[in-house]
Every structure is written in structure tokens, then in C-alpha cells.
Protein backbone atom coordinates (compact mmCIF):
# COMPACT_ATOMS: atom_id res chain seq x y z
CA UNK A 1 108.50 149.48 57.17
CA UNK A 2 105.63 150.89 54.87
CA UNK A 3 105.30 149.94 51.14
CA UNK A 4 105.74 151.65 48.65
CA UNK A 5 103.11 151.54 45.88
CA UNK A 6 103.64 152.18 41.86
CA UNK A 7 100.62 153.61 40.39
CA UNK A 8 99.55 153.26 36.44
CA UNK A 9 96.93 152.99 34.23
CA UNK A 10 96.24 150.21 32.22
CA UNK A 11 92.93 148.77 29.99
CA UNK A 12 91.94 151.93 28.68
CA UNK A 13 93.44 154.35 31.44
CA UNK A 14 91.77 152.35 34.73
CA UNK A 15 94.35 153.04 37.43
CA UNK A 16 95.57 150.71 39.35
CA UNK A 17 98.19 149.97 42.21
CA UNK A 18 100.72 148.02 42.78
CA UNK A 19 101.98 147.16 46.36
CA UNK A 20 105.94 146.10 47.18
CA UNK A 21 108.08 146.39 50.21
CA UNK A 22 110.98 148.45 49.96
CA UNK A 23 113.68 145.66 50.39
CA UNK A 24 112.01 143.88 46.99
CA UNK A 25 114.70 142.68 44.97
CA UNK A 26 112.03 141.70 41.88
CA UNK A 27 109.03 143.66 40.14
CA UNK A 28 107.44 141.58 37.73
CA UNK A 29 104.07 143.64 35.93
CA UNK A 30 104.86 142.02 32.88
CA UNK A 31 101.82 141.80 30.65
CA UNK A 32 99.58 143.59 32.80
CA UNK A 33 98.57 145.95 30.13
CA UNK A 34 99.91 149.14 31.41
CA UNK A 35 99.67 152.44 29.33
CA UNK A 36 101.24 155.16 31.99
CA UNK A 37 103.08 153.91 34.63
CA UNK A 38 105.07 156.32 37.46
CA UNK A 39 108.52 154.57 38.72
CA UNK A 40 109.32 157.56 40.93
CA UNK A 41 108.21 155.18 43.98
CA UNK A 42 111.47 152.86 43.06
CA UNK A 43 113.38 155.82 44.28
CA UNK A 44 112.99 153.71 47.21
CA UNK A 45 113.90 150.11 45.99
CA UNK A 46 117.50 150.37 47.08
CA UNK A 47 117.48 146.65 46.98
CA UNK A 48 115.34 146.20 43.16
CA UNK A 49 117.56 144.37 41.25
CA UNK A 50 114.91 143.17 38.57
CA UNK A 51 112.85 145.47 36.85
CA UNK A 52 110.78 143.05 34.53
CA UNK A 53 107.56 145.82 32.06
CA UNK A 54 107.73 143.82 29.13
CA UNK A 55 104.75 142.99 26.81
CA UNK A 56 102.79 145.94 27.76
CA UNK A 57 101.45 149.33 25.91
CA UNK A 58 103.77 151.71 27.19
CA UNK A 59 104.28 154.66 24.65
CA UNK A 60 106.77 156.38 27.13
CA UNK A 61 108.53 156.54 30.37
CA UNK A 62 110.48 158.24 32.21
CA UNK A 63 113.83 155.92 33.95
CA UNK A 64 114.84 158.80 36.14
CA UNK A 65 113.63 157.63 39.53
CA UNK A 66 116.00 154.41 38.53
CA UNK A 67 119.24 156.70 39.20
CA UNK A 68 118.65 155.51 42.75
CA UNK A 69 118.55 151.73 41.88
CA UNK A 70 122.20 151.17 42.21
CA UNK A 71 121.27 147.36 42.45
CA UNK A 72 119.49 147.22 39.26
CA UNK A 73 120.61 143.86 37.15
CA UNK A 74 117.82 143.06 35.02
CA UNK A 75 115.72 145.16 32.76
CA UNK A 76 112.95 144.41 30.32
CA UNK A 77 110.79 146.65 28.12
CA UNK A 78 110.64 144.35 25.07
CA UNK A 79 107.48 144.37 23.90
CA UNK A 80 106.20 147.67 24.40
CA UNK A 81 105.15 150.96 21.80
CA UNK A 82 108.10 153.20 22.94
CA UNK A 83 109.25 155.40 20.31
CA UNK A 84 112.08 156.93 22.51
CA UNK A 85 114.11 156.73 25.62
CA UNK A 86 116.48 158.28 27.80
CA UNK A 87 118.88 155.88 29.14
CA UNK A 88 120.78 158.61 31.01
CA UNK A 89 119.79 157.66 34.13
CA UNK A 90 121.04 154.01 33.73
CA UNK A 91 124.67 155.19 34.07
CA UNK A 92 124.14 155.15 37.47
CA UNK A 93 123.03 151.64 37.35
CA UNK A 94 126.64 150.26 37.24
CA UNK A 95 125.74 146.22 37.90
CA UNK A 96 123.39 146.37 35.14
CA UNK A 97 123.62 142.80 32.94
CA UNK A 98 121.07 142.79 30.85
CA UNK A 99 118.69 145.39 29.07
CA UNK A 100 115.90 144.00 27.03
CA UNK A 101 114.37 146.61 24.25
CA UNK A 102 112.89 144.21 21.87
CA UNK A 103 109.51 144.80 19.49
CA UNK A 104 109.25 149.01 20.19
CA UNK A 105 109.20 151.34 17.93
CA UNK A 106 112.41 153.28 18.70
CA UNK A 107 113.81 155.59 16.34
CA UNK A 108 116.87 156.92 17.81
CA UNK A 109 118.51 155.72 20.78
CA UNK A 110 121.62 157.20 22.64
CA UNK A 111 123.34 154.54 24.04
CA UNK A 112 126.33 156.98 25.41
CA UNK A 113 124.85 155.82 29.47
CA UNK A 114 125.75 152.94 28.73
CA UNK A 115 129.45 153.08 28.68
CA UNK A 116 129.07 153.28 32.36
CA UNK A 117 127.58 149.63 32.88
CA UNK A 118 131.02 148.33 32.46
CA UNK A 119 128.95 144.42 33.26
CA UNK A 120 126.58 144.56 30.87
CA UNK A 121 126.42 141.21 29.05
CA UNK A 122 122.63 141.32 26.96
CA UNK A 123 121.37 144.47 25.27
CA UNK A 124 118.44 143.57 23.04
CA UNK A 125 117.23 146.15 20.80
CA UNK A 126 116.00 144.58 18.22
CA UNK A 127 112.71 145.13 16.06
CA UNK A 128 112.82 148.65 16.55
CA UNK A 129 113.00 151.02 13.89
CA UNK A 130 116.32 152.37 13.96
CA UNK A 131 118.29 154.00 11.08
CA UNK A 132 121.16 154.96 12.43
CA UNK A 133 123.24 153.97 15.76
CA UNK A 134 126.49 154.43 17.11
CA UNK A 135 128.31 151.80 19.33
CA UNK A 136 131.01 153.94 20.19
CA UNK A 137 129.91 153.69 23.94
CA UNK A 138 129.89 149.97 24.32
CA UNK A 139 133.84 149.66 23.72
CA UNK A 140 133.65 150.28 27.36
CA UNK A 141 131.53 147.05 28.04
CA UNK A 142 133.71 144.65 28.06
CA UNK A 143 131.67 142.06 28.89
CA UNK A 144 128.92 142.23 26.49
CA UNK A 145 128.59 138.74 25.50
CA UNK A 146 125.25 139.51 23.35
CA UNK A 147 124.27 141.86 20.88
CA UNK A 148 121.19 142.21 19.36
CA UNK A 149 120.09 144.59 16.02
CA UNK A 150 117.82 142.52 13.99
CA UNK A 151 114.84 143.59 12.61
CA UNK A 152 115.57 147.68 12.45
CA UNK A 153 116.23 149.55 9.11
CA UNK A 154 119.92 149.91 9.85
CA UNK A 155 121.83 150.34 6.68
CA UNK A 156 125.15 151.08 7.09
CA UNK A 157 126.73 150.26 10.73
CA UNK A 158 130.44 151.09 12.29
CA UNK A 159 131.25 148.23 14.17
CA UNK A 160 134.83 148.91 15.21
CA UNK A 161 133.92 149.47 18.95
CA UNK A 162 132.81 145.79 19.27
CA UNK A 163 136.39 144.99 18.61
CA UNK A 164 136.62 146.01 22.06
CA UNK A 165 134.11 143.63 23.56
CA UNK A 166 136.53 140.37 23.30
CA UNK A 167 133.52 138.56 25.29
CA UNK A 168 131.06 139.24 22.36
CA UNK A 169 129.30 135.69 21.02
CA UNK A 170 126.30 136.47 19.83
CA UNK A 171 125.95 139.88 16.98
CA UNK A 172 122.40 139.32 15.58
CA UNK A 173 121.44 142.18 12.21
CA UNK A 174 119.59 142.77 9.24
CA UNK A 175 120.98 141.12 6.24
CA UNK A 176 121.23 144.74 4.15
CA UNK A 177 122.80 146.44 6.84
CA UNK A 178 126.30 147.52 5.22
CA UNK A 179 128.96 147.00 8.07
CA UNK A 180 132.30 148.81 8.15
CA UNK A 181 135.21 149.54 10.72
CA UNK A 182 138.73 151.03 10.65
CA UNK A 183 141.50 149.25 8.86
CA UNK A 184 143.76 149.21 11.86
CA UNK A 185 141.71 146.64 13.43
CA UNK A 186 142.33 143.98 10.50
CA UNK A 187 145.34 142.83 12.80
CA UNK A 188 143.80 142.35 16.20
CA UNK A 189 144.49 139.30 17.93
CA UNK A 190 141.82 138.46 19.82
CA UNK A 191 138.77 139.04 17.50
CA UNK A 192 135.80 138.60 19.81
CA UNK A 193 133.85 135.55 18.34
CA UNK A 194 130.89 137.00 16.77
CA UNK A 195 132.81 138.62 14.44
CA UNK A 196 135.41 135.97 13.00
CA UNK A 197 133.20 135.10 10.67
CA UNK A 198 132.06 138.52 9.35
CA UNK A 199 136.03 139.19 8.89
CA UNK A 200 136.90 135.68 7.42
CA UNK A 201 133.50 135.86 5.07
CA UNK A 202 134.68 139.87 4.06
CA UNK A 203 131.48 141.34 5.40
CA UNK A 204 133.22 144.27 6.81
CA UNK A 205 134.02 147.35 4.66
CA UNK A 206 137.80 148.42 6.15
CA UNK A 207 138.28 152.03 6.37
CA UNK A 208 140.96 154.49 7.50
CA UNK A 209 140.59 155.47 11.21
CA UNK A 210 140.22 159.32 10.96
């Protein structure tokens, strides 16, 4: 069976390869300072199930190729200078866990995909530099067990899909990030537990579902 080979440029646009064998179940070109790298080759990587780019220069890239990945569990691009991303492609990626986003520089980010990764448990997006985000989509992941939002300028944040995510332990944000959610939620019964204390401390700013 030939390999397939990822090519990219790294250390001031040198390119370079990178050999694997189709039935590869791990990638790991973490820290390798890569500035362009093409994933179309993963196409092929019916087997990847860890897809591990953090702590390199990337200012962009481009997931589609991943669509094929049906496998994929683990993804990291913490550490990187991506100012956008289109997750679309990662609804296909239905036994995706965790997603790691950390230390970029995204602005926006449409997490909609990822209502269709009904076992993701991690998604780290934190020291980015979003304003505004909607969770709407993740009341479909109802295993998401950790949640992370820290370090973006977030300041005001509708958190009445996490009600959803009864699994939810860990909810990491900025301390001047103004939180609110719909009044009808005041009486759930199972409040997941990274929120109990945001209700029993009145962090949240109840408001009428519309």
C-alpha cells in the first residue's frame, strides 16, 4: 500500500514532507513550525483518528479534506495564528471528542458543525479574540463535559443551551463577560455542574425565552 505524503512549508516557507501510511491512526507535526500546510492527502486516512498541529504558525487552513476522516477523535490547533475557520467539514466527523483551539487569534467562529458531533466532550477555544458567540449548537452535545472561553473579549454570553449539556463540569470565562439565559430554565432539575454555582452565586441575568 503506498503512502501518502502531506506537504507544507515551514521556517520561512522551506517545504517539506511528511510520510504516513494510509491505515495511520495518529499524525503528530506538533511544533514543527509549519506556515502552509495541505491536508487534502488525509482524504485518505480513513483510519486517522488523531490529528495533533498545535504550537505552530499556521495563519489558515482549510479542514475540508477531513470530511473523509469519519474516524477523527482528537484535534489540536491550539497554539497557532488562525484568525478564522470553517468547521463545516467537521460535521461529518461524528466520533469527534475533543477539539483544541487554544492561543489563535479567532474572531468569529461558527460553531453550528458542531451540533453534529453528538460525543464531543473538550472544545477549547480559549485565548482567542472573540466578541461574540453563540452556543446554540452545542445543546445537541450532550456529552460535553468541558468548556472552555477564557481569555477572549466576550462580553455578554447566552448560556441557556449548556442547560442542555447535563455532563458539563468544567465552564472556564472571562470575569466581565455578562452571562444571561431564559427564565424558564430557573426550574431545571438537573443543572449540569458547572453551572450550580453561577445560578446559586446569581451570575446569570434570567430573561424571557422569546
Amino acid at each position: 500500500m503506498h503512502k501518502i505524503t502531506l506537504t507544507y512549508q515551514a521556517d520561512g516557507g522551506r517545504q517539506q514532507w511528511s510520510e504516513h501510511h494510509p491505515l495511520t491512526e495518529v499524525i503528530d507535526l506538533i511544533f514543527s513550525g509549519i506556515e502552509t500546510i495541505d491536508l487534502a492527502p488525509l482524504q485518505y486516512c480513513r483510519k486517522l483518528r488523531h490529528l495533533l498541529l498545535g504550537g505552530n504558525v499556521l495563519i489558515s487552513i482549510d479542514l475540508d479534506p477531513l470530511q473523509h476522516c469519519k474516524n477523527l477523535q482528537y484535534i489540536t490547533f491550539d497554539g497557532n495564528h488562525l484568525a478564522k475557520l470553517n468547521l463545516g467539514p467537521l460535521q461529518h466527523c461524528t466520533k469527534l471528542q475533543y477539539l483544541w483551539l487554544s492561543g489563535n487569534q479567532l474572531q468569529r467562529l461558527d460553531l453550528g458543525p458542531l451540533q453534529h458531533c453528538k460525543n464531543l466532550q473538550n472544545l477549547h477555544l480559549d485565548y482567542n479574540q472573540l466578541k461574540k458567540l453563540d452556543l446554540d449548537p452545542l445543546q445537541h452535545c450532550a456529552k460535553l463535559r468541558h468548556l472552555l472561553l477564557n481569555g477572549n473579549p466576550l462580553k455578554k454570553l447566552d448560556i441557556s443551551p449548556l442547560f442542555a449539556c447535563t455532563k458539563l463540569q468544567t465552564l472556564l470565562l472571562g470575569e466581565k463577560v455578562v452571562l444571561t439565559a431564559h427564565t424558564d430554565l430557573q426550574g431545571t432539575a438537573k443543572i449540569p455542574k458547572a453551572l450550580r454555582a453561577l445560578v446559586a452565586k446569581d451570575k446569570i441575568k434570567w430573561r424571557p425565552s422569546s
